[in-house]
N, C-alpha and C. Protein backbone atom coordinates (compact mmCIF):
# COMPACT_ATOMS: atom_id res chain seq x y z
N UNK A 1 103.83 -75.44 55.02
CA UNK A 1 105.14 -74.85 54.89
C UNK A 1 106.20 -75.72 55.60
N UNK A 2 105.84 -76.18 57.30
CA UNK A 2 106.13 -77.29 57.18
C UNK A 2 107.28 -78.17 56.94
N UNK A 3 106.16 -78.70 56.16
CA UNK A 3 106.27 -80.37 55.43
C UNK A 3 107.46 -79.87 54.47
N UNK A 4 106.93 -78.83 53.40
CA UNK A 4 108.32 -78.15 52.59
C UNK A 4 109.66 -78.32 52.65
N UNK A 5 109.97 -77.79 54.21
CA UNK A 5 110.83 -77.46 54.85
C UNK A 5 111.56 -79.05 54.90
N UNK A 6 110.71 -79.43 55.72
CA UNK A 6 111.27 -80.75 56.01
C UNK A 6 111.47 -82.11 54.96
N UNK A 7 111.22 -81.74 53.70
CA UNK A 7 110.92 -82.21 52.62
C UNK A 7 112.42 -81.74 52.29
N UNK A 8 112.45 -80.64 51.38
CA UNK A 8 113.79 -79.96 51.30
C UNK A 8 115.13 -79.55 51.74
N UNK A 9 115.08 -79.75 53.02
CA UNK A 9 116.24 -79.97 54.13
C UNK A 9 116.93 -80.63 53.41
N UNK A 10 116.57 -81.78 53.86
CA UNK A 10 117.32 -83.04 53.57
C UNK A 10 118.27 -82.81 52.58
N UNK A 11 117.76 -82.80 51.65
CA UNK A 11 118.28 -82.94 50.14
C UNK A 11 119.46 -81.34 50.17
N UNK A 12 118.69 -80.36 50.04
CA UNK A 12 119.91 -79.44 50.41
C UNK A 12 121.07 -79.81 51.01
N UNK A 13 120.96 -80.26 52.09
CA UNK A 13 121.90 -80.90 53.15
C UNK A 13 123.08 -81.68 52.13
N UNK A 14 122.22 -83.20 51.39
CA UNK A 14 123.15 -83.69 50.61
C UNK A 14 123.67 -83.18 49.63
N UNK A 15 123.10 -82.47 49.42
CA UNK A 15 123.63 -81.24 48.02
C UNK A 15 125.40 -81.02 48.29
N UNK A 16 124.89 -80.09 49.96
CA UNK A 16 126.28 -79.74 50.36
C UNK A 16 127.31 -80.54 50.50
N UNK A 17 126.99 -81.38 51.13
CA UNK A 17 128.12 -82.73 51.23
C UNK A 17 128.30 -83.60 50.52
N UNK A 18 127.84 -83.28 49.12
CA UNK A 18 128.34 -84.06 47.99
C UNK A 18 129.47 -82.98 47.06
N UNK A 19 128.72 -81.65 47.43
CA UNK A 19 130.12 -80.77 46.69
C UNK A 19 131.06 -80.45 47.35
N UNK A 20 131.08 -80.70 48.68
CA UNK A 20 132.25 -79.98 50.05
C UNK A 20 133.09 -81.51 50.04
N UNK A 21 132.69 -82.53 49.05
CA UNK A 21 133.63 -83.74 49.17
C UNK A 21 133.56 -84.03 50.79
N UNK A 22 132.40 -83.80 51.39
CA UNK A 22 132.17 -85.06 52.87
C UNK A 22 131.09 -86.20 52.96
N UNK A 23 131.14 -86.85 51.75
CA UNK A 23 130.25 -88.02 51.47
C UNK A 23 130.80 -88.60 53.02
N UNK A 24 130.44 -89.91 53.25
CA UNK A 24 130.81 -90.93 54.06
C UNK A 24 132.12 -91.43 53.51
N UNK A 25 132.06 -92.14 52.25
CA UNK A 25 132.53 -92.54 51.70
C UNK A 25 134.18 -91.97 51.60
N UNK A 26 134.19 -90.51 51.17
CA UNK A 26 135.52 -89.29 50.70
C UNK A 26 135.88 -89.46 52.11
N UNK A 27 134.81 -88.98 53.33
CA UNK A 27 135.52 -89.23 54.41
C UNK A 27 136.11 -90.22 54.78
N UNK A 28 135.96 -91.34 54.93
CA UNK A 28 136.45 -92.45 55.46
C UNK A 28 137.66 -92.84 54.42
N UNK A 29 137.89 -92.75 53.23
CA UNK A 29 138.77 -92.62 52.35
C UNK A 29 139.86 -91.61 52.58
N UNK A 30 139.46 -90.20 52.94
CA UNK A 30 140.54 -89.63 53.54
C UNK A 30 141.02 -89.65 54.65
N UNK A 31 140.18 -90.34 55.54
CA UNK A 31 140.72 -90.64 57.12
C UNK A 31 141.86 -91.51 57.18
N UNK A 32 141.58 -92.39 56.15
CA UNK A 32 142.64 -94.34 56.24
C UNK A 32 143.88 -93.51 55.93
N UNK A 33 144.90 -94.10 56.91
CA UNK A 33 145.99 -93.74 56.24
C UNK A 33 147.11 -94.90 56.35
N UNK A 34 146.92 -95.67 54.60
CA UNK A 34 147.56 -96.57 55.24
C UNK A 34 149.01 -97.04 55.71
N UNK A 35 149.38 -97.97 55.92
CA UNK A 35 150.69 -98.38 56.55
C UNK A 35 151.13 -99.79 56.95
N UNK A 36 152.54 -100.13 57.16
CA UNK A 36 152.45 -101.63 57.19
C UNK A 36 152.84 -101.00 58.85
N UNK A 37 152.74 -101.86 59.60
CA UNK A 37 153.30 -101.92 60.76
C UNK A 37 153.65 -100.50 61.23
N UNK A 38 152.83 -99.76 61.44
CA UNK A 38 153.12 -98.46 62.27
C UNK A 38 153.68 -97.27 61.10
N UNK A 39 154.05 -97.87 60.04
CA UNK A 39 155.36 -96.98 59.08
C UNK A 39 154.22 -96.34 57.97
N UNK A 40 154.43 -95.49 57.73
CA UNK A 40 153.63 -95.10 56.70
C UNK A 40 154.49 -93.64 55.60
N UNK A 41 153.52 -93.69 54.99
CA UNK A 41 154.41 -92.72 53.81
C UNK A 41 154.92 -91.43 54.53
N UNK A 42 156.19 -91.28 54.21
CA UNK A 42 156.78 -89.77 54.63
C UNK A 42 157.52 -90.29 55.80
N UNK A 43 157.88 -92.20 56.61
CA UNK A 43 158.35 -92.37 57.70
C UNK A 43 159.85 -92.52 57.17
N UNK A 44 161.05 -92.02 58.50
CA UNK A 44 162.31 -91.83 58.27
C UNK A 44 163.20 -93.63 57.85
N UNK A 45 164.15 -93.24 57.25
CA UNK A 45 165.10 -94.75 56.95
C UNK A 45 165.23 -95.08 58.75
N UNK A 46 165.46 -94.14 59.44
CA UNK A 46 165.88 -94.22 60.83
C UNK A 46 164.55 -95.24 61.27
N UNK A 47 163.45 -95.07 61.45
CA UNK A 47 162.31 -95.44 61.90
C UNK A 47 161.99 -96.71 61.09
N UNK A 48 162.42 -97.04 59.21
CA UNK A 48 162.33 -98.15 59.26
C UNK A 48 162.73 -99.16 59.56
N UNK A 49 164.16 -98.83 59.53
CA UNK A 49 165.21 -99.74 60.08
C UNK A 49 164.88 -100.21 61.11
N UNK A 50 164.33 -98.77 62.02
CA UNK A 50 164.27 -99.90 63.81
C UNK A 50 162.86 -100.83 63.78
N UNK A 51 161.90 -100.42 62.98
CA UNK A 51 160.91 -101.66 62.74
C UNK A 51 161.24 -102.77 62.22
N UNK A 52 161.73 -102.59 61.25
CA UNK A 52 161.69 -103.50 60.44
C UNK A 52 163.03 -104.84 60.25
N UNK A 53 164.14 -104.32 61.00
CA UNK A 53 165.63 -104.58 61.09
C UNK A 53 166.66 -104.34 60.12
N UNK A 54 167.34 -104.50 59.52
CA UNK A 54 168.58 -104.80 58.40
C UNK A 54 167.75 -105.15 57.00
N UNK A 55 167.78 -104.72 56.42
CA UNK A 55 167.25 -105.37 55.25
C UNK A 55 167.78 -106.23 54.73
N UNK A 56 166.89 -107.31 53.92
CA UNK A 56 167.69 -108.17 52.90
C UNK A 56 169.12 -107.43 52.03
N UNK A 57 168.41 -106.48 51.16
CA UNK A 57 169.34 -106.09 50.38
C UNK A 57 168.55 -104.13 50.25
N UNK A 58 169.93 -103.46 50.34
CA UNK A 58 169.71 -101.80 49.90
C UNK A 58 170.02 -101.48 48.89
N UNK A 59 169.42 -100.85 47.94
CA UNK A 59 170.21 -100.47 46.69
C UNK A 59 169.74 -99.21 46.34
N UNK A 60 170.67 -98.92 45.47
CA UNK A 60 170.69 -97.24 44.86
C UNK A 60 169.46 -97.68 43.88
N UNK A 61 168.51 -96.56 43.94
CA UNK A 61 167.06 -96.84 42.71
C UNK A 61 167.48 -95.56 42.04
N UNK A 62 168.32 -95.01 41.57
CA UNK A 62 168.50 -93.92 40.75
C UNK A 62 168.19 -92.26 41.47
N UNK A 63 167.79 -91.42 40.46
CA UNK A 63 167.37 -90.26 40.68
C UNK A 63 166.05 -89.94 40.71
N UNK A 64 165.21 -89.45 41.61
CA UNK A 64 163.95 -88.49 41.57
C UNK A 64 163.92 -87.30 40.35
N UNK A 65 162.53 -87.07 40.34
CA UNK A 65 162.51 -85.98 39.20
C UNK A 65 163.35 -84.46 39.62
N UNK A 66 163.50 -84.47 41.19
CA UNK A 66 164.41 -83.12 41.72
C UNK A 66 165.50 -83.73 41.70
N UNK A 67 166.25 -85.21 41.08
CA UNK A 67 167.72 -85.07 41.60
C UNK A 67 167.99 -85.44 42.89
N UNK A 68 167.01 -85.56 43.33
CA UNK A 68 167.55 -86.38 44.84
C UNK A 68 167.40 -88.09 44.87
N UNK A 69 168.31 -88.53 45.79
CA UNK A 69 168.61 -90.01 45.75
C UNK A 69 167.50 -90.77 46.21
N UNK A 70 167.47 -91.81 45.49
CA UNK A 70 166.22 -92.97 45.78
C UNK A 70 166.94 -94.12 46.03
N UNK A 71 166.33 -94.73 47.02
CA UNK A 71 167.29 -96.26 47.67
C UNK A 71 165.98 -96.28 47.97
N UNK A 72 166.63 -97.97 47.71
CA UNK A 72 165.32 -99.05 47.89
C UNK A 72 165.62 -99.88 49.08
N UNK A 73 165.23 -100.49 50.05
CA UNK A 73 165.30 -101.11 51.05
C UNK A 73 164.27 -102.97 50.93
N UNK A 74 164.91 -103.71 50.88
CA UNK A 74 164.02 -105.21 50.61
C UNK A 74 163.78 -105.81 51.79
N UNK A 75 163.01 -106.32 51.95
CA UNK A 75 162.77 -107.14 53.36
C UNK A 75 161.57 -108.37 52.49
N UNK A 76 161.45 -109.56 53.21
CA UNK A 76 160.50 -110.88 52.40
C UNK A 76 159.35 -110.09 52.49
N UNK A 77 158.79 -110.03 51.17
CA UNK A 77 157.21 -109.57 50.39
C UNK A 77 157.06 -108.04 50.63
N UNK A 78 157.96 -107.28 50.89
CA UNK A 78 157.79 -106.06 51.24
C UNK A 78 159.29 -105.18 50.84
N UNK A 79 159.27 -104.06 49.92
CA UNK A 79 160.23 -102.93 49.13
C UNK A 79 159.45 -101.79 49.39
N UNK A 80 160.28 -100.99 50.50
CA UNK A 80 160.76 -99.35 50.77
C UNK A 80 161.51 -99.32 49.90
N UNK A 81 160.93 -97.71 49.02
CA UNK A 81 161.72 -96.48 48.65
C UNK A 81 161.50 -95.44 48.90
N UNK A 82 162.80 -95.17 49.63
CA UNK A 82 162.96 -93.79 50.03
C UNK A 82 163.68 -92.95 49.13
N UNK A 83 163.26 -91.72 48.86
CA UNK A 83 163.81 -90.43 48.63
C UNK A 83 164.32 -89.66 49.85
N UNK A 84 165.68 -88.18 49.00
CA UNK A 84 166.19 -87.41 49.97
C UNK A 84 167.52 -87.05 50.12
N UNK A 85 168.77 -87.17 51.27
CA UNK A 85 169.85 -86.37 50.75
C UNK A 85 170.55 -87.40 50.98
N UNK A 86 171.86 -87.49 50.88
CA UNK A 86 173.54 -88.13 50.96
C UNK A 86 173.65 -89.09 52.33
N UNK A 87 172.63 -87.96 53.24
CA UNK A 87 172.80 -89.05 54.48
C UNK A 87 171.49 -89.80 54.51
N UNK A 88 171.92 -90.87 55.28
CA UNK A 88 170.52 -91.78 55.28
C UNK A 88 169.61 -91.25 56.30
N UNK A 89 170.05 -90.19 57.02
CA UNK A 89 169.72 -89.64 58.33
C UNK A 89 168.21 -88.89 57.55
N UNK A 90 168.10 -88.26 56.53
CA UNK A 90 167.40 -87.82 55.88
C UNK A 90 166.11 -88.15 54.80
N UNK A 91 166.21 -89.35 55.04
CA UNK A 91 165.55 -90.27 53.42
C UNK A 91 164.44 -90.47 54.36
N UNK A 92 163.41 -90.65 53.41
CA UNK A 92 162.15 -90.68 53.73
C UNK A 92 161.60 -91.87 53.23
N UNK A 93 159.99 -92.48 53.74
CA UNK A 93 159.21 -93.11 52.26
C UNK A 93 158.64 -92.38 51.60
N UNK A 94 158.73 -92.92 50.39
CA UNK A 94 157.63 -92.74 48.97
C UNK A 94 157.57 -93.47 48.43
N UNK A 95 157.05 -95.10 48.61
CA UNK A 95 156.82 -95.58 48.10
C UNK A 95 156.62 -97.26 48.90
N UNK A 96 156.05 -97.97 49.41
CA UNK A 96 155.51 -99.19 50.08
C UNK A 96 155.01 -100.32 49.08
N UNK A 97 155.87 -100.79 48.49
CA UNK A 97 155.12 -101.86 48.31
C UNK A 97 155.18 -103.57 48.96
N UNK A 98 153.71 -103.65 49.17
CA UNK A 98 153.55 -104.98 49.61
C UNK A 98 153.17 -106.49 48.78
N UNK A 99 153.55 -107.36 48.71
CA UNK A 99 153.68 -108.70 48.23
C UNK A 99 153.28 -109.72 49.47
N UNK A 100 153.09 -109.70 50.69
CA UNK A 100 153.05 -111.06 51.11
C UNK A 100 152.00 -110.48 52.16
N UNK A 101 150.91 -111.74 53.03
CA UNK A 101 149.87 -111.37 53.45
C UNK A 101 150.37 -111.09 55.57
N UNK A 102 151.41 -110.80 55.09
CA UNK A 102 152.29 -110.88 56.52
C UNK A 102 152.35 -109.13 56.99
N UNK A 103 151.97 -108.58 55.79
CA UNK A 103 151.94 -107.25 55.70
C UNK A 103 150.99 -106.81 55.90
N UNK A 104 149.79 -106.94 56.43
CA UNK A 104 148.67 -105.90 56.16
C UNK A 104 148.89 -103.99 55.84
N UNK A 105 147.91 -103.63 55.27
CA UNK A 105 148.08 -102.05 54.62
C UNK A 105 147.30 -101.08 55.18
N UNK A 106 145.69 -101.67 55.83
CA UNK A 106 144.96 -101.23 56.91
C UNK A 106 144.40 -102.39 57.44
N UNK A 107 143.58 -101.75 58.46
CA UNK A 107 143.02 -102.79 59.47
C UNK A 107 142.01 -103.98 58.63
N UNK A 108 142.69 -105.14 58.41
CA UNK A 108 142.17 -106.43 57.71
C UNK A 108 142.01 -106.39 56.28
N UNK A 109 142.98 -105.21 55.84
CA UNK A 109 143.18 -105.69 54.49
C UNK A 109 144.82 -105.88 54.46
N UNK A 110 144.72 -107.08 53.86
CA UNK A 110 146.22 -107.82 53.62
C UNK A 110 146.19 -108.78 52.09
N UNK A 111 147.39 -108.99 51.79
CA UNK A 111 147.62 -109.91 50.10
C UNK A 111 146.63 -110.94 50.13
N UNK A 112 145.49 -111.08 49.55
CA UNK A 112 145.11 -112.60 49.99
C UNK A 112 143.27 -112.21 50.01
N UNK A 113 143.04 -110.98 50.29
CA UNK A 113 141.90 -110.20 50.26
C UNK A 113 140.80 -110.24 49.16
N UNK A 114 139.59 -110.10 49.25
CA UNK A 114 138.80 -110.12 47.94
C UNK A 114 138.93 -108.38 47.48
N UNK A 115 138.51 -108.60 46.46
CA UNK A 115 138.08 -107.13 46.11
C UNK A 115 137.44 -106.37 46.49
N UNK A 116 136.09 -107.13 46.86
CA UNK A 116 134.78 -106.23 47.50
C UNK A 116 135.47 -106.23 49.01
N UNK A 117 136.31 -106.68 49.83
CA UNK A 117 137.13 -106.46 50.94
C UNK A 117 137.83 -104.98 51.34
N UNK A 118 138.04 -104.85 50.12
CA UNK A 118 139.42 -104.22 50.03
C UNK A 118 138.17 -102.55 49.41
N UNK A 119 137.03 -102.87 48.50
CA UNK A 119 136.20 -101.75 48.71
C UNK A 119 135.20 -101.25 50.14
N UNK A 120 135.53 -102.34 50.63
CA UNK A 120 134.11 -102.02 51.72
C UNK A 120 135.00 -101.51 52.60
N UNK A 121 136.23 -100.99 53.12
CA UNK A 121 137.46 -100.51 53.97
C UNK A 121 137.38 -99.13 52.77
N UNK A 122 138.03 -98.97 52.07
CA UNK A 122 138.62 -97.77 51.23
C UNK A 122 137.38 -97.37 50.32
N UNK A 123 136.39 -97.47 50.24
CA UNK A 123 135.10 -97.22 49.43
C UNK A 123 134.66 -97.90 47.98
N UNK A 124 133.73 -97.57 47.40
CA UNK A 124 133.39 -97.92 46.28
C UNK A 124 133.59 -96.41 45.37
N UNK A 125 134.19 -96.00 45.68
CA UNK A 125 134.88 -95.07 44.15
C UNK A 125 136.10 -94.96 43.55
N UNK A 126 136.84 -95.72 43.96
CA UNK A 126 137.94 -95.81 43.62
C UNK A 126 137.87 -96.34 41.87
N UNK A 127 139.20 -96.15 41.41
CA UNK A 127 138.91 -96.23 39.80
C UNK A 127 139.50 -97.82 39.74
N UNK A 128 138.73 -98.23 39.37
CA UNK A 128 139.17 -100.04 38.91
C UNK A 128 139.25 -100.47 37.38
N UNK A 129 140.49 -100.91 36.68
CA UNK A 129 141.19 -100.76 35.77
C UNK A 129 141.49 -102.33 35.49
N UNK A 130 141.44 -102.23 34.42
CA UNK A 130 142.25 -103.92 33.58
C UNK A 130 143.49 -103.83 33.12
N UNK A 131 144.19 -104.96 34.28
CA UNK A 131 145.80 -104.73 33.96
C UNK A 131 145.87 -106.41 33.37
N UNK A 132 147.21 -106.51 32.66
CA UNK A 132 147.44 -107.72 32.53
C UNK A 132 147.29 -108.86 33.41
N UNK A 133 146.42 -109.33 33.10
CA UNK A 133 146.48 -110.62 34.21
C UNK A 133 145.05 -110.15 35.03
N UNK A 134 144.86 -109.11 35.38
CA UNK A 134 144.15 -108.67 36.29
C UNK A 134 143.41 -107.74 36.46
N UNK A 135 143.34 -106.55 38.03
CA UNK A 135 142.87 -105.36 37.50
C UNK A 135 143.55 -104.93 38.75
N UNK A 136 143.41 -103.68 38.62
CA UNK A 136 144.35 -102.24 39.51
C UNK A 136 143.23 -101.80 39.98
N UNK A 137 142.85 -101.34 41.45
CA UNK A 137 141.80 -100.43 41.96
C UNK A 137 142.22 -99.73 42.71
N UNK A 138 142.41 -98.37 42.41
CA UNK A 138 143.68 -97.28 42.64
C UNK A 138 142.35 -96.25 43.82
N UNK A 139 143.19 -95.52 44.83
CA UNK A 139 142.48 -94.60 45.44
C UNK A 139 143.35 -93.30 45.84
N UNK A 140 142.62 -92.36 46.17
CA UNK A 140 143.78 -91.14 46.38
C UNK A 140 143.49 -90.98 48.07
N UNK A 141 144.09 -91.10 48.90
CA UNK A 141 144.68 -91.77 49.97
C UNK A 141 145.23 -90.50 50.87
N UNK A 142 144.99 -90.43 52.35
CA UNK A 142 145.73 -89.13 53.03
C UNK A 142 147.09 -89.04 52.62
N UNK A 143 148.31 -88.10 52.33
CA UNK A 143 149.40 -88.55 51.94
C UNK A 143 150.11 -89.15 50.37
N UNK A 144 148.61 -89.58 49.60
CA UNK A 144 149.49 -89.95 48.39
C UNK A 144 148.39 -91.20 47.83
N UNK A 145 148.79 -91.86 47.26
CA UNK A 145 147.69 -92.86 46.60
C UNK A 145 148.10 -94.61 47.22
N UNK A 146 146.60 -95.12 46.99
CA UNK A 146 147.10 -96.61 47.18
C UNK A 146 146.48 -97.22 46.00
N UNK A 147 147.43 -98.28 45.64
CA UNK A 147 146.75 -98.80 44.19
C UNK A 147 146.48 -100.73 44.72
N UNK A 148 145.98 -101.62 44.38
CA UNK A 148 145.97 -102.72 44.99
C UNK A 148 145.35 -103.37 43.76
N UNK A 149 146.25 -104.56 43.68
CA UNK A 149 146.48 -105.30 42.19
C UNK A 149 145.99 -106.75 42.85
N UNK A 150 144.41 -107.25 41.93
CA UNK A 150 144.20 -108.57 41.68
C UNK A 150 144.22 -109.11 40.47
N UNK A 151 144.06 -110.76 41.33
CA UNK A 151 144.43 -111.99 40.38
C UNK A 151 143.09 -112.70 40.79
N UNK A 152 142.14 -112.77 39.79
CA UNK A 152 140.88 -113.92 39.98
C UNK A 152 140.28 -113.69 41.71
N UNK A 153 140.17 -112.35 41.57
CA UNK A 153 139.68 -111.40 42.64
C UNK A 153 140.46 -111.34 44.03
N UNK A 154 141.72 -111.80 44.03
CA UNK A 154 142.21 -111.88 45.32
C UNK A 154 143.25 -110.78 45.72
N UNK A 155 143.74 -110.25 46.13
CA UNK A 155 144.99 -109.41 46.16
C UNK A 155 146.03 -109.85 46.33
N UNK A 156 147.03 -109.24 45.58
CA UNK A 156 148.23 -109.75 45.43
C UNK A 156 149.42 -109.01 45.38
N UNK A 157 149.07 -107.52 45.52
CA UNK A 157 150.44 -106.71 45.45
C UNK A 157 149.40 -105.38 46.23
N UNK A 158 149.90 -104.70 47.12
CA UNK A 158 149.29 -103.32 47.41
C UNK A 158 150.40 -102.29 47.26
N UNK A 159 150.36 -101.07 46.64
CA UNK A 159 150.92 -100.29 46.12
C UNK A 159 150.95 -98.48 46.88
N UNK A 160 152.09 -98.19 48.18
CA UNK A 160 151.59 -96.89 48.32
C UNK A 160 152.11 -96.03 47.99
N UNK A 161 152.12 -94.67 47.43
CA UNK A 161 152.71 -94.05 46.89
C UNK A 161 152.82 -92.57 47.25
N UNK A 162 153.60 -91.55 47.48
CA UNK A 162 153.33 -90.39 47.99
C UNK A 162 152.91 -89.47 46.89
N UNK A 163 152.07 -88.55 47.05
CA UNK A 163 151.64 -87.74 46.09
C UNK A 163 152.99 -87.02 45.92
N UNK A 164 153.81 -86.71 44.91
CA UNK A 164 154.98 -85.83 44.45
C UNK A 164 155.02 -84.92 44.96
N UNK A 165 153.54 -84.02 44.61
CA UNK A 165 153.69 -82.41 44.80
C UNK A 165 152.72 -81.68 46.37
């Protein structure tokens, strides 16, 4: 009876933590949260500014699906957009994207990365896709999604995005 027991454990066990979504894997995927330099999705215009300094160039990015204002913020290999109200006192991120390897997104993944790099940090389930030129290996991320775009397996653009709803 036993042996049974100890036979069957186990597996029960993984049963549970494959449907309660606490693989290793889901966990460590929902733990990362990434960010360039301290800033991460949902951080204030106030907070990027003082990281980051003056931007190259600010511009109006139109309207959100609620009607609220989107400005984009440029700095070399790296575009904040923030959503939010009239004052800048209010604008948020939703949206990080990175271009240059000056940026890292988590700890030792930066532009310049292999693929299997960039899975062995954020897992092997993420959905990996054929884009022009390349491929997209998108993950759903604490906060919102990260998508990260190669070229002849290297990285070349990382993508963060806030979940909308």
């Amino acid at each position: 009876m036993q042996k049974i027991f100890l036979t069957v454990s186990p597996l029960l066990l993984l049963l549970l933590l494959f449907f309660y979504g606490l693989t290793p894997t889901a966990q460590a995927q929902k733990a990362i949260r990434p960010n360039v330099k301290g800033i991460a999705l949902g951080a204030t215009y106030v907070k990027v500014t003082r990281r980051f300094g003056k931007p190259l160039s600010e511009r109006d990015a139109g309207k959100d699906s609620c009607n609220g204002e989107m400005l984009e913020l440029h700095y070399p290999g790296l575009v904040f957009t923030l959503d939010g109200e009239t004052s800048l006192r209010y604008y948020v991120t939703v949206s990080i994207d990175v271009t240059s390897a000056k940026y890292p997104v988590a700890h030792g993944i930066s532009v310049g990365v292999s693929l299997a790099k960039v899975q062995s940090k954020f897992g092997r389930n993420g959905k990996l896709t054929k884009e022009t030129g390349g491929q997209k290996l998108s993950y759903s991320v604490k906060d919102g999604f990260a998508d990260f775009y190669f070229r002849k397996n290297k990285l070349v653009r990382a993508v963060l995005r806030m979940n909308p709803c």
